[in-house]
N, C-alpha and C. Protein backbone atom coordinates (compact mmCIF):
# COMPACT_ATOMS: atom_id res chain seq x y z
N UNK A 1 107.57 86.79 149.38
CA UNK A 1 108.21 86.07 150.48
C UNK A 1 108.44 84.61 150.08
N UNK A 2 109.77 83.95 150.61
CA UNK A 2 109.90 82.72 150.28
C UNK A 2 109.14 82.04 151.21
N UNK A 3 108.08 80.46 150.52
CA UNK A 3 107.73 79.63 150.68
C UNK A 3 108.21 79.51 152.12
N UNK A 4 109.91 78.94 152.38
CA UNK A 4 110.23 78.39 153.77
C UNK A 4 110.16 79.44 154.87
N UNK A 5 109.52 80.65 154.53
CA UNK A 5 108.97 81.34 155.76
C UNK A 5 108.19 81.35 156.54
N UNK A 6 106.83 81.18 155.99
CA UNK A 6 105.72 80.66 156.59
C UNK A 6 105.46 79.33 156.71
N UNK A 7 106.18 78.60 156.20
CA UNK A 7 106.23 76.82 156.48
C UNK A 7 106.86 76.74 157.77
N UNK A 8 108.09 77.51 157.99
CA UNK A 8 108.81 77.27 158.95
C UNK A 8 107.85 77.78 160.44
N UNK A 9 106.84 79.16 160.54
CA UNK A 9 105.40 79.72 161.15
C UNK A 9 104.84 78.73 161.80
N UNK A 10 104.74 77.67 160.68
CA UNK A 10 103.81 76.20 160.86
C UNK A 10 104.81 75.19 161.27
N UNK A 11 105.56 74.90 161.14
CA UNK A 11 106.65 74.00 161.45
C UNK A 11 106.85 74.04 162.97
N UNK A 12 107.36 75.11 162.99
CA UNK A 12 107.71 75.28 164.48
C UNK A 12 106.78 75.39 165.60
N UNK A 13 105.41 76.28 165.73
CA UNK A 13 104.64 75.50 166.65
C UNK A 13 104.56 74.38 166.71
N UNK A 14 103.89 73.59 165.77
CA UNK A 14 103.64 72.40 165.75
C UNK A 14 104.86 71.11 166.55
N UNK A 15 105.74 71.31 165.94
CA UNK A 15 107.37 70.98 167.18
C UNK A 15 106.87 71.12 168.52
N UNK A 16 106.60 72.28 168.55
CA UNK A 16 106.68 72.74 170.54
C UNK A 16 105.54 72.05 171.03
N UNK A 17 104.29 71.80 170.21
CA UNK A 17 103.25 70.87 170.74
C UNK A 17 103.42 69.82 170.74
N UNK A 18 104.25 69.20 169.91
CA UNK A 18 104.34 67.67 169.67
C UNK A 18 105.83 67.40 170.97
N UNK A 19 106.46 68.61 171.60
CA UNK A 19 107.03 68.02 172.56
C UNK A 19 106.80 68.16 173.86
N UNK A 20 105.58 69.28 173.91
CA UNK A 20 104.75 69.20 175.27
C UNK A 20 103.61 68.13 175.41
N UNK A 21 103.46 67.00 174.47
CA UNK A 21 102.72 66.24 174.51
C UNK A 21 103.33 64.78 174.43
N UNK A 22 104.56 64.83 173.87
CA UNK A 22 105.42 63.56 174.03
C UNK A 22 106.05 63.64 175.61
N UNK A 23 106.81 65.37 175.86
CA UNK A 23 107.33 65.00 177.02
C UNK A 23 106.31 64.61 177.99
N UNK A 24 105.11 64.71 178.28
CA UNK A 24 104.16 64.50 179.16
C UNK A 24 103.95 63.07 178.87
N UNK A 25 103.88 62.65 177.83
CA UNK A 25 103.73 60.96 177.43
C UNK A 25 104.47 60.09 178.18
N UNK A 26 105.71 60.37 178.48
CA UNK A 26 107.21 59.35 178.36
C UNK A 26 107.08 59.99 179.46
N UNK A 27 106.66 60.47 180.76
CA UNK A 27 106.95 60.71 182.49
C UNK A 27 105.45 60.18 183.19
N UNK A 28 105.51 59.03 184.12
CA UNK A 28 104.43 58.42 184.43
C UNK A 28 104.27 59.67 186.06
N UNK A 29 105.31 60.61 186.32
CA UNK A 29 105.23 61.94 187.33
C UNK A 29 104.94 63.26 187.31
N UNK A 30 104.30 63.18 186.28
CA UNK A 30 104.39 64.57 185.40
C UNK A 30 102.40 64.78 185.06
N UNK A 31 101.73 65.67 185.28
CA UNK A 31 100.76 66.09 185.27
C UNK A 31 100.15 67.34 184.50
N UNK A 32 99.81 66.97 183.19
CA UNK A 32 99.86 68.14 182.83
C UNK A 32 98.71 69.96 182.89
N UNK A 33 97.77 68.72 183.53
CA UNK A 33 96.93 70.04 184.35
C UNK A 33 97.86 71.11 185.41
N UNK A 34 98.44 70.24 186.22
CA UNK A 34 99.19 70.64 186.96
C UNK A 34 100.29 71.64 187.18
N UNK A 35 101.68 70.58 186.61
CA UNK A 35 103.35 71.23 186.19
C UNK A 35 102.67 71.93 184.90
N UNK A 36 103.99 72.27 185.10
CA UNK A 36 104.00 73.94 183.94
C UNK A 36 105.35 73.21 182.59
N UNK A 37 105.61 73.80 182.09
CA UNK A 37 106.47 73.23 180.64
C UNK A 37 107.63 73.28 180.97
N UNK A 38 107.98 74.91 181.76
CA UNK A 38 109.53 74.89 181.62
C UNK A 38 110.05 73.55 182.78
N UNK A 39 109.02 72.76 183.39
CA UNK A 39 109.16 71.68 183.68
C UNK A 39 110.09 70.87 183.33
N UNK A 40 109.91 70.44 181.84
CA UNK A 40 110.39 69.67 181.52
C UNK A 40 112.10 69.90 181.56
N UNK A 41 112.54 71.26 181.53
CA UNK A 41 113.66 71.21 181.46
C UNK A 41 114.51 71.65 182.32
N UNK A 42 114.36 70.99 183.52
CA UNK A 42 114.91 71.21 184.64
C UNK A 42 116.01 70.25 184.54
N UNK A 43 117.00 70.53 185.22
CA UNK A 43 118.46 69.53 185.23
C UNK A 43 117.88 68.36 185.58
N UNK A 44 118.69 67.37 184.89
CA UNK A 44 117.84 65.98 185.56
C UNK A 44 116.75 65.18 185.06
N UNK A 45 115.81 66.13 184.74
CA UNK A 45 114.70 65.82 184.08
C UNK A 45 114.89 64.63 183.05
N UNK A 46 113.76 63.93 182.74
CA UNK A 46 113.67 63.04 181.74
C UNK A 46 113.80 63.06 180.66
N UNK A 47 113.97 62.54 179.19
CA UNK A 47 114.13 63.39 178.32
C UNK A 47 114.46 64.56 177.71
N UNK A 48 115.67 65.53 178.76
CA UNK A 48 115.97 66.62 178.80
C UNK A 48 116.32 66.98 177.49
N UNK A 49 117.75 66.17 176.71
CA UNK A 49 118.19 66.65 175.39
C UNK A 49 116.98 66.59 174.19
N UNK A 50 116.73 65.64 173.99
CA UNK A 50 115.25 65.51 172.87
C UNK A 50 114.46 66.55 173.35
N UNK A 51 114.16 67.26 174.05
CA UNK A 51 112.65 68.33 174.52
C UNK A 51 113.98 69.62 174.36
N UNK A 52 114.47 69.56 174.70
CA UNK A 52 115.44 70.89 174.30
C UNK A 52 115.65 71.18 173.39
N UNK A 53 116.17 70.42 172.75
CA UNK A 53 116.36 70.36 170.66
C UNK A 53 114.76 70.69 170.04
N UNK A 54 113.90 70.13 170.70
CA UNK A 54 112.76 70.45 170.02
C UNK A 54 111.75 72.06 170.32
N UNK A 55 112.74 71.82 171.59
CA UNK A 55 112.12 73.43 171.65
C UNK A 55 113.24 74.42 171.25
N UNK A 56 114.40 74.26 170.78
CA UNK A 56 115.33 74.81 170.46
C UNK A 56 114.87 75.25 168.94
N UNK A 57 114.33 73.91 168.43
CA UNK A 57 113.87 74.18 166.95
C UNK A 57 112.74 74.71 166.50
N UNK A 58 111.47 74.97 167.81
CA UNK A 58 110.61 75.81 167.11
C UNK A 58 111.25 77.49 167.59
N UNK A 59 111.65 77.68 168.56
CA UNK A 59 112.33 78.84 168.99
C UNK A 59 113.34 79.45 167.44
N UNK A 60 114.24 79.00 166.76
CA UNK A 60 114.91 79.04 165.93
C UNK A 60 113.96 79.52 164.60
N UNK A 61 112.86 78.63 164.80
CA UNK A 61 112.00 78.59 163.60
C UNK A 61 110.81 79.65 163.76
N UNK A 62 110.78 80.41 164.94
CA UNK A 62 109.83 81.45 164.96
C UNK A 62 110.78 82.88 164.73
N UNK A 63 112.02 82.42 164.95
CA UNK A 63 113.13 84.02 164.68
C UNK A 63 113.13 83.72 163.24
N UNK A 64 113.16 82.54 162.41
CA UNK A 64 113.08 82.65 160.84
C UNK A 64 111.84 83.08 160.46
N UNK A 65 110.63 82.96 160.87
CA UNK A 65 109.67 82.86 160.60
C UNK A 65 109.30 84.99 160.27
N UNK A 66 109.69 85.37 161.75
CA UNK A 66 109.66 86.47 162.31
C UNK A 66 110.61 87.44 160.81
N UNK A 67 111.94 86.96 160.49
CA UNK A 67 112.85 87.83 159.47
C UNK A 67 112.14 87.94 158.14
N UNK A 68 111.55 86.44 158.01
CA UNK A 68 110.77 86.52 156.46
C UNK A 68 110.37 87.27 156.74
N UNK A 69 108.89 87.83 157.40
CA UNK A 69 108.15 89.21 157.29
C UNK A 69 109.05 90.48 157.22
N UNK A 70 109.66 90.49 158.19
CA UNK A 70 110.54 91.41 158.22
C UNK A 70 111.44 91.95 156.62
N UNK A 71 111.56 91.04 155.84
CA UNK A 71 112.75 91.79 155.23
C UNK A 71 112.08 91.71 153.78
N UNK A 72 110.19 91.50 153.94
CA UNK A 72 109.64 91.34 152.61
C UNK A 72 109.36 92.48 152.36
N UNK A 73 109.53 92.67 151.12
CA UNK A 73 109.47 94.46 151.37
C UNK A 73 108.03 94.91 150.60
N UNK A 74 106.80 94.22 150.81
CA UNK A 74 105.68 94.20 150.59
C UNK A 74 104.95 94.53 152.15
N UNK A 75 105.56 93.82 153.03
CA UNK A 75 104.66 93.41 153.87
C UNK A 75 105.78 94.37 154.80
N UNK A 76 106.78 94.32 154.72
CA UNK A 76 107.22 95.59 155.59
C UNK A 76 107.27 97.16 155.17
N UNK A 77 106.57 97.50 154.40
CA UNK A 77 106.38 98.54 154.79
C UNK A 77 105.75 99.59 155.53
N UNK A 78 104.95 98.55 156.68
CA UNK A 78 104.01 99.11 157.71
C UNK A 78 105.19 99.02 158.79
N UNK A 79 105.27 100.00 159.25
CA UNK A 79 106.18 100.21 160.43
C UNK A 79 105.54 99.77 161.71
N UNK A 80 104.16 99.08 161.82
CA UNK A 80 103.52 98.45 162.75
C UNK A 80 103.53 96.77 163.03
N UNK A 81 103.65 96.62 162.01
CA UNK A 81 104.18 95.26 161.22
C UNK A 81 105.57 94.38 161.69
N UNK A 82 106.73 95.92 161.11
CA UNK A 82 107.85 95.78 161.81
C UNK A 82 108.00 95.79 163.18
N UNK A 83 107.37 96.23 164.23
CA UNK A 83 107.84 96.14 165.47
C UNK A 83 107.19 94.53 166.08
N UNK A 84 106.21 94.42 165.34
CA UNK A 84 105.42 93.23 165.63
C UNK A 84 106.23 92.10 165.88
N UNK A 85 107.17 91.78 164.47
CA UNK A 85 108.06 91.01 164.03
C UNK A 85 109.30 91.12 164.91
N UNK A 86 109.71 92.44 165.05
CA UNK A 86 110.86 92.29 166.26
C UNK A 86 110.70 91.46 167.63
N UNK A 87 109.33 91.68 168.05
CA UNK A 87 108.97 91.29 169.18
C UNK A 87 109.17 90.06 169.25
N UNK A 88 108.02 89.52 167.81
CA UNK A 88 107.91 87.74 167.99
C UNK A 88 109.45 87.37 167.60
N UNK A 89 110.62 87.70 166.98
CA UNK A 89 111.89 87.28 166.62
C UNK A 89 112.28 87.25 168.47
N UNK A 90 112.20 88.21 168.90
CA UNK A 90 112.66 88.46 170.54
C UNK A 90 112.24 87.51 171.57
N UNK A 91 111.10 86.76 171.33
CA UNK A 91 110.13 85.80 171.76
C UNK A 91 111.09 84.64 171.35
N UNK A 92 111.38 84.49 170.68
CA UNK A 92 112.30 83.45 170.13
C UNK A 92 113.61 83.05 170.53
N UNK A 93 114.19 84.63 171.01
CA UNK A 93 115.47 84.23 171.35
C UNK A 93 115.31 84.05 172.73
N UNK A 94 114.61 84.92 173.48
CA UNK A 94 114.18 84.68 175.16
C UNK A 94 113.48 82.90 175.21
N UNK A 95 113.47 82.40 173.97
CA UNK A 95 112.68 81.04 174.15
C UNK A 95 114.14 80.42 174.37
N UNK A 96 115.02 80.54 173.65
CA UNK A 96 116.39 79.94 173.60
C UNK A 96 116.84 79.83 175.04
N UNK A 97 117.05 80.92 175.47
CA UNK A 97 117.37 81.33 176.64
C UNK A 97 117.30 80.61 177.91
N UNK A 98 115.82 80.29 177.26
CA UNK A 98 114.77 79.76 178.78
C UNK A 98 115.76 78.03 178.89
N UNK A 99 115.93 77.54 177.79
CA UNK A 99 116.91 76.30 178.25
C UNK A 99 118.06 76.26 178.73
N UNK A 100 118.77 77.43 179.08
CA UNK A 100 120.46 77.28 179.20
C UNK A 100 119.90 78.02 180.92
N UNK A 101 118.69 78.63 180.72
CA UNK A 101 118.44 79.30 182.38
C UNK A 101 116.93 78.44 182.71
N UNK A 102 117.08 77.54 183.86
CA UNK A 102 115.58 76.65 183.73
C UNK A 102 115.03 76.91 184.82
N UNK A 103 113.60 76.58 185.07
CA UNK A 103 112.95 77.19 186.30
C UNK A 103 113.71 75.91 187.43
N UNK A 104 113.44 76.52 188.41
CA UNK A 104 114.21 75.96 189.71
C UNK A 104 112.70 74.72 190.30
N UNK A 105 113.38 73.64 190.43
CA UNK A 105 112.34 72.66 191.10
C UNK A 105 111.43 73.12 191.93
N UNK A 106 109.95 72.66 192.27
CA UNK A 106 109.31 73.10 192.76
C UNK A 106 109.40 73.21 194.63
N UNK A 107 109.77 74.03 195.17
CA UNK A 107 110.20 73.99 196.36
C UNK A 107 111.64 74.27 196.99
N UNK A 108 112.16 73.87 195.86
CA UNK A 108 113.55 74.10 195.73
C UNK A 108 114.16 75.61 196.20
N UNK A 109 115.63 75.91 197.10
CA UNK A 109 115.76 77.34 197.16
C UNK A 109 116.02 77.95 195.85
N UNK A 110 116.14 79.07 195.49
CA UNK A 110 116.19 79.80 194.60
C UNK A 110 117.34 79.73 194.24
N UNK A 111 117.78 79.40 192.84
CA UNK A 111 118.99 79.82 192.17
C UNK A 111 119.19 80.75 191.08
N UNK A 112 120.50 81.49 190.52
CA UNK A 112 120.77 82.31 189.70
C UNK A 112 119.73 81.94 188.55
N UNK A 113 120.18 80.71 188.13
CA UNK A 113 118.97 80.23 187.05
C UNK A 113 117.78 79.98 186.62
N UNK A 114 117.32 79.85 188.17
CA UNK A 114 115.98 80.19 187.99
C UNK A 114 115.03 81.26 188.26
N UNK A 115 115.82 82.41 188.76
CA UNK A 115 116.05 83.75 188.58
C UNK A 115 115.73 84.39 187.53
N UNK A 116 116.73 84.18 186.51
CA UNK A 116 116.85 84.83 185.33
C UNK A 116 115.84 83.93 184.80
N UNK A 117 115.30 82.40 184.97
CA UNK A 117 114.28 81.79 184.06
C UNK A 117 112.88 83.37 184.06
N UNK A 118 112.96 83.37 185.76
CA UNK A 118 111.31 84.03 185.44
C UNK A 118 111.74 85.77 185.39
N UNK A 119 112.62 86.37 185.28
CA UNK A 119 112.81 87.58 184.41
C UNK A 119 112.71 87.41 183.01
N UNK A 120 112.86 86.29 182.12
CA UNK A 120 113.26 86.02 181.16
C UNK A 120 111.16 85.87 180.83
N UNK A 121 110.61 85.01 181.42
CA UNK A 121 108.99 84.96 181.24
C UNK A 121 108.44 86.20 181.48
N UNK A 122 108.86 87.24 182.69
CA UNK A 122 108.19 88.28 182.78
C UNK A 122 108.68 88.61 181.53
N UNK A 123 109.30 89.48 180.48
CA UNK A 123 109.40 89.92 179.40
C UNK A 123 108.85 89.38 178.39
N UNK A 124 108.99 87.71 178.38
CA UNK A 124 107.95 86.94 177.31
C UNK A 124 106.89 87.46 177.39
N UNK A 125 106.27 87.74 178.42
CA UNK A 125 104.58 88.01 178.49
C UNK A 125 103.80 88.97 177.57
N UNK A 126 104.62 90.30 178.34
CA UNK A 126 103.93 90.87 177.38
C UNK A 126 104.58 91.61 176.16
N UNK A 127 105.72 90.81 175.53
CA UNK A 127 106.08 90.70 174.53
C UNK A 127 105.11 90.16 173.75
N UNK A 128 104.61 89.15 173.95
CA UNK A 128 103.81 87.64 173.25
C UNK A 128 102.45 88.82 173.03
N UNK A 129 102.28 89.51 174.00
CA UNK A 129 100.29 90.25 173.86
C UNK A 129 100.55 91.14 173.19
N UNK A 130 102.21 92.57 173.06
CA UNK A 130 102.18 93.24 172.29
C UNK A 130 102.24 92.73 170.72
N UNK A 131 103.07 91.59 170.51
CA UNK A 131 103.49 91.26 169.38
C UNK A 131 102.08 90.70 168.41
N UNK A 132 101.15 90.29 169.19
CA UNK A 132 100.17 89.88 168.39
C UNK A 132 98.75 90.42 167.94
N UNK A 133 98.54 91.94 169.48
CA UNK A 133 97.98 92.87 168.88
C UNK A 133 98.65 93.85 168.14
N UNK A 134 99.78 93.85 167.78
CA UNK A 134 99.99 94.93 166.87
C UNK A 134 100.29 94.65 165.70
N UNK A 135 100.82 92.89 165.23
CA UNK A 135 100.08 92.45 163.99
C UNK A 135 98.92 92.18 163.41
N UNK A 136 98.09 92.21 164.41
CA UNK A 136 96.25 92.47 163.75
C UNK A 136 95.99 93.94 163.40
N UNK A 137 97.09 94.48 164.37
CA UNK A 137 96.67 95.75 164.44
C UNK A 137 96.80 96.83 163.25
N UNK A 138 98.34 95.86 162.34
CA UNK A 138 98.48 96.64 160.89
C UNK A 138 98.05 96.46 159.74
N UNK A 139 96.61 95.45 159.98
CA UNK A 139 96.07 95.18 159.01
C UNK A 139 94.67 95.85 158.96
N UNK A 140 94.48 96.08 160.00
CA UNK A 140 92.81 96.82 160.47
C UNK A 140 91.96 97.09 159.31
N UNK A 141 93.03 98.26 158.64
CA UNK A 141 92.29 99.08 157.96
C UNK A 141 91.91 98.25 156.18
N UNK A 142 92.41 97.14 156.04
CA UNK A 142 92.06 96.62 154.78
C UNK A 142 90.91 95.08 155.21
N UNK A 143 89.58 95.78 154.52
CA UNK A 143 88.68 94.64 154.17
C UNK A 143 89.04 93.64 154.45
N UNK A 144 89.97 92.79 153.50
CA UNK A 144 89.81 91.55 153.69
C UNK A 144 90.55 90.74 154.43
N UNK A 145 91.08 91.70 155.00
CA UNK A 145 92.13 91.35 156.46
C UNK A 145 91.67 91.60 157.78
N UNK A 146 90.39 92.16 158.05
CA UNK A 146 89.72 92.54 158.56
C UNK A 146 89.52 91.58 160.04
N UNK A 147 89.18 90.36 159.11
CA UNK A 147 88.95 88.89 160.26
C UNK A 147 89.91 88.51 160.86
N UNK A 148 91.11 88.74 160.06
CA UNK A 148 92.83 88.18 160.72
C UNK A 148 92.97 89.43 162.09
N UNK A 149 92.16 90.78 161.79
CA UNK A 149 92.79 91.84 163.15
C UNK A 149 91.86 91.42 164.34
N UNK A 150 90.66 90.59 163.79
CA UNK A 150 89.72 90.90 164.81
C UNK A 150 90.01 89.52 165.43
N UNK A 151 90.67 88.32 164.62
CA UNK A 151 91.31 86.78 164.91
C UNK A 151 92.33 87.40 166.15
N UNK A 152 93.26 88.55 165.71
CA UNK A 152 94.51 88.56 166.87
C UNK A 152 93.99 89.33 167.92
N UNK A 153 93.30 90.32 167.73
CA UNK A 153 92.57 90.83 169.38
C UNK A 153 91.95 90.04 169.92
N UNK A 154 91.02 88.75 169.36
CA UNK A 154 90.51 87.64 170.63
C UNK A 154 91.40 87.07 171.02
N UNK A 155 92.35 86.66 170.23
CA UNK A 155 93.76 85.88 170.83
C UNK A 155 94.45 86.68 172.15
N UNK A 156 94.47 88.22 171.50
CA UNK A 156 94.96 88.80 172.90
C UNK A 156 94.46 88.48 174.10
N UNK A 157 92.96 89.11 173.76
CA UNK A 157 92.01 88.58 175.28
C UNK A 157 92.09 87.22 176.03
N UNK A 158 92.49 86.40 174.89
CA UNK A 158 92.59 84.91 175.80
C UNK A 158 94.12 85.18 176.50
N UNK A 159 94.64 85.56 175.96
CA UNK A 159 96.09 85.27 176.17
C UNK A 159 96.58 86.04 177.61
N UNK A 160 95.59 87.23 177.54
CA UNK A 160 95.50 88.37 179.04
C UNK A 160 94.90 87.29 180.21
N UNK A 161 93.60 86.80 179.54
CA UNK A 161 92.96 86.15 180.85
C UNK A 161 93.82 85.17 181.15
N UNK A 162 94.13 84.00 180.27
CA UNK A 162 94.74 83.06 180.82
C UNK A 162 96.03 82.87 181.26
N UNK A 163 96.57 83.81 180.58
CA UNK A 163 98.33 84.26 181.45
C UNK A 163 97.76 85.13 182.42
N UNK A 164 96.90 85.96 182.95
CA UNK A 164 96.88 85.99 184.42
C UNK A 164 96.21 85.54 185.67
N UNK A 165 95.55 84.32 185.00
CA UNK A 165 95.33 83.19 186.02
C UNK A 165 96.39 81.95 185.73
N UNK A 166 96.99 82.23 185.11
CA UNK A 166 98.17 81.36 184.92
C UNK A 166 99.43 81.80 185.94
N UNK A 167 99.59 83.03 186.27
CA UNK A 167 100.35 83.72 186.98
C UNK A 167 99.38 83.50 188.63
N UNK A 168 98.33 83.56 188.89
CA UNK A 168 97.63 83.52 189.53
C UNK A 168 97.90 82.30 190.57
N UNK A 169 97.67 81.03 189.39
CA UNK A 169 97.44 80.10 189.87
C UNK A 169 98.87 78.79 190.03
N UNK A 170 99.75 79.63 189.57
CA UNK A 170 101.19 78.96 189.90
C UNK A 170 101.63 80.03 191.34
N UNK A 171 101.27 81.07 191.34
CA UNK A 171 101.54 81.72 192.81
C UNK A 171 100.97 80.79 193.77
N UNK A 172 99.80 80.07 194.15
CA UNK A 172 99.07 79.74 194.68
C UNK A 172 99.03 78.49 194.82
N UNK A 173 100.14 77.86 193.58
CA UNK A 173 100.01 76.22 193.89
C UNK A 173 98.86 75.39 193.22
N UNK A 174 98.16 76.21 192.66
CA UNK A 174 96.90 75.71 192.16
C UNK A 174 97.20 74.44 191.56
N UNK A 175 95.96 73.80 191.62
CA UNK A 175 96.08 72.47 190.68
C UNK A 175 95.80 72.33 189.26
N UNK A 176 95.50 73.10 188.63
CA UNK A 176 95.37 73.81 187.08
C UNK A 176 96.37 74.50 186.78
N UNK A 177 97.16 75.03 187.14
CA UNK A 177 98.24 76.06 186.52
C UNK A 177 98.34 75.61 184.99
N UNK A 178 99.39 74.24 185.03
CA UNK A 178 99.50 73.71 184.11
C UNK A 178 98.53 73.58 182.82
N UNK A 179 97.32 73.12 182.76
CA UNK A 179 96.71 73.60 182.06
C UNK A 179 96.15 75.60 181.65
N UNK A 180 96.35 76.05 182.99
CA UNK A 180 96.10 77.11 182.37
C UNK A 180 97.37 78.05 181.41
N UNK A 181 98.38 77.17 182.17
CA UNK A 181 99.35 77.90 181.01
C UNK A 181 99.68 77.37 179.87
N UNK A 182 99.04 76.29 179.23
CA UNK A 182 98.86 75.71 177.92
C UNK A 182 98.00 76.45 176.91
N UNK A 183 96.68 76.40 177.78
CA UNK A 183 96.26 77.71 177.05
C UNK A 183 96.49 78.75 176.62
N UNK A 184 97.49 79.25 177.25
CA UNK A 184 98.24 80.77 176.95
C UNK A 184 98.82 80.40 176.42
N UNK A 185 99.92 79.61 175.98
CA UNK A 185 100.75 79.75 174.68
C UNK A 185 100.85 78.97 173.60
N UNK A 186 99.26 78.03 173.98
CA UNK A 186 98.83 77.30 172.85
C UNK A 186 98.15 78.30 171.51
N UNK A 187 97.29 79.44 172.60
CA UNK A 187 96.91 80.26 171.80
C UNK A 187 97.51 81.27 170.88
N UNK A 188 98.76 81.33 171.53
CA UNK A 188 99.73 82.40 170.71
C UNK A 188 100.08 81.15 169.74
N UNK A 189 100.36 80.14 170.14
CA UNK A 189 101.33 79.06 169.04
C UNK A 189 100.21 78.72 167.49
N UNK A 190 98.96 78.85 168.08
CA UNK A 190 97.78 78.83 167.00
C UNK A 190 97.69 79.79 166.15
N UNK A 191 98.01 81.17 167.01
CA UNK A 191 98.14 82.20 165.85
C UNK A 191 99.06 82.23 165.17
N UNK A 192 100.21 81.78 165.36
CA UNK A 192 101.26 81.62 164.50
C UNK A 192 101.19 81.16 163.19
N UNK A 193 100.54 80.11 163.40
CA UNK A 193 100.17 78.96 162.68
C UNK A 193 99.03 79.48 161.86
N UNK A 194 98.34 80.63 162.29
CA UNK A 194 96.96 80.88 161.00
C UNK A 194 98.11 81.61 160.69
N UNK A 195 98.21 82.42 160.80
CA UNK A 195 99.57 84.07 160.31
C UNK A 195 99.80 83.25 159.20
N UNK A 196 101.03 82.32 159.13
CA UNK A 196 101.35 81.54 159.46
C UNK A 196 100.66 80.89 157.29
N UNK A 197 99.77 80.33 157.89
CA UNK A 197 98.89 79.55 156.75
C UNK A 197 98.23 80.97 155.91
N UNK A 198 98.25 82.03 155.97
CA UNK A 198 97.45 83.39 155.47
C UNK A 198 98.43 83.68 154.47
N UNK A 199 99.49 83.59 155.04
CA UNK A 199 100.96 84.28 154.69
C UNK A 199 101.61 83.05 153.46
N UNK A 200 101.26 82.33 153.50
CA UNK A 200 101.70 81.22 152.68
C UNK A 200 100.25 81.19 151.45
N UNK A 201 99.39 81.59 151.84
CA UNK A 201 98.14 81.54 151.00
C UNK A 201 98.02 83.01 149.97
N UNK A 202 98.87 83.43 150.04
CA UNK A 202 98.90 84.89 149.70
C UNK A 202 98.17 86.12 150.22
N UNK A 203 97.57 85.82 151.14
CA UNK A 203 96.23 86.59 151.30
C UNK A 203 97.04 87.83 151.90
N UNK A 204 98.31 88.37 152.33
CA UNK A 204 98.54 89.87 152.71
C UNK A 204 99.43 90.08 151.58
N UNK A 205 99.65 89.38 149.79
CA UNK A 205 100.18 89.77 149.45
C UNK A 205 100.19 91.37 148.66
N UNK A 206 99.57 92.09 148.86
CA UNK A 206 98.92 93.34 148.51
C UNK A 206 99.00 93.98 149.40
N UNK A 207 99.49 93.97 151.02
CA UNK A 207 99.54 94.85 151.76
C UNK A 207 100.38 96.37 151.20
């Protein structure tokens, strides 16, 4: 696999954190226990173009990230592997998506767009939990990959609990949402990022 595959793994989370932490920087109205991300890109919003481009570019950079595996023909020949990779590439483009369709202000009546925003998250969801137990899941059976299957099933478990008190607690208005949905896709964005650093280290080159 080329080098700019798994750089790009690492590249691109790292983007999406550095603009859920700038856009929260640069809004003295914005709470991030609280609001939720697709926050930031509501019409109007502050910094709309810069947080779009940046989430445009880890979105972009997880569908590259996603083809390298895909078309290495070491590492694809687990047909468990491959669906994995479809998913997280699919994760990517539904990430695209989520900017041209944005969640609707809080209180606000319902529009087409923010409609399709949360059809577009229901499918992220458990896209994001299949895609990451079933890349631990095609490594199971080899030793020294062993820690990377048992790394993505705790990730799952976080990712179950806290996306459904994340769902929970934006039904409800809660005053945590926001943080609890950081957690959820901080944790997927972390696994990326080991995958990610494994995959660049050679360590599945023997699959």
């Amino acid at each position: 696999m080329k080098r700019i595959y798994p750089l790009l793994g690492i590249i691109g989370p790292l983007t999406y954190i550095i603009a859920v932490f700038m856009g929260g920087a640069l809004r003295g109205d914005y709470n991030p226990f609280y609001n939720s991300i697709s926050e930031f890109l509501i019409p109007g919003s502050p910094n709309l173009l810069v947080l779009s481009i940046l989430f445009a570019i880890y979105n972009v950079s997880l569908i590259l990230f996603s083809y390298g595996i895909f078309q290495d023909p070491k590492l694809a020949k687990g047909k468990t592997l491959k669906v994995a990779t479809v998913m997280i590439a699919l994760i990517g483009i539904l990430g695209l998506l989520f900017i041209f369709f944005p969640q609707d202000p809080r209180g606000a009546p319902a529009t087409l767009a923010g409609t399709i925003h949360l059809i577009l998250a229901g499918i992220t969801s458990p896209l994001t939990i299949l895609a990451v137990f079933l890349a631990g899941f095609s490594f199971r059976k080899e030793r020294k990959n062993k820690p990377f299957a048992w790394y993505s099933y705790l990730s799952v478990l976080v990712i179950l609990i806290s996306g459904g008190m994340t769902a929970a607690s934006i039904a409800n208005n809660s005053l945590y949402g926001g943080l609890l949905e950081r957690i959820t896709i901080f944790t997927f964005l972390v696994w990326v990022m080991v995958f990610s650093y494994l995959l660049l280290r050679g360590k599945f080159a023997n699959k």
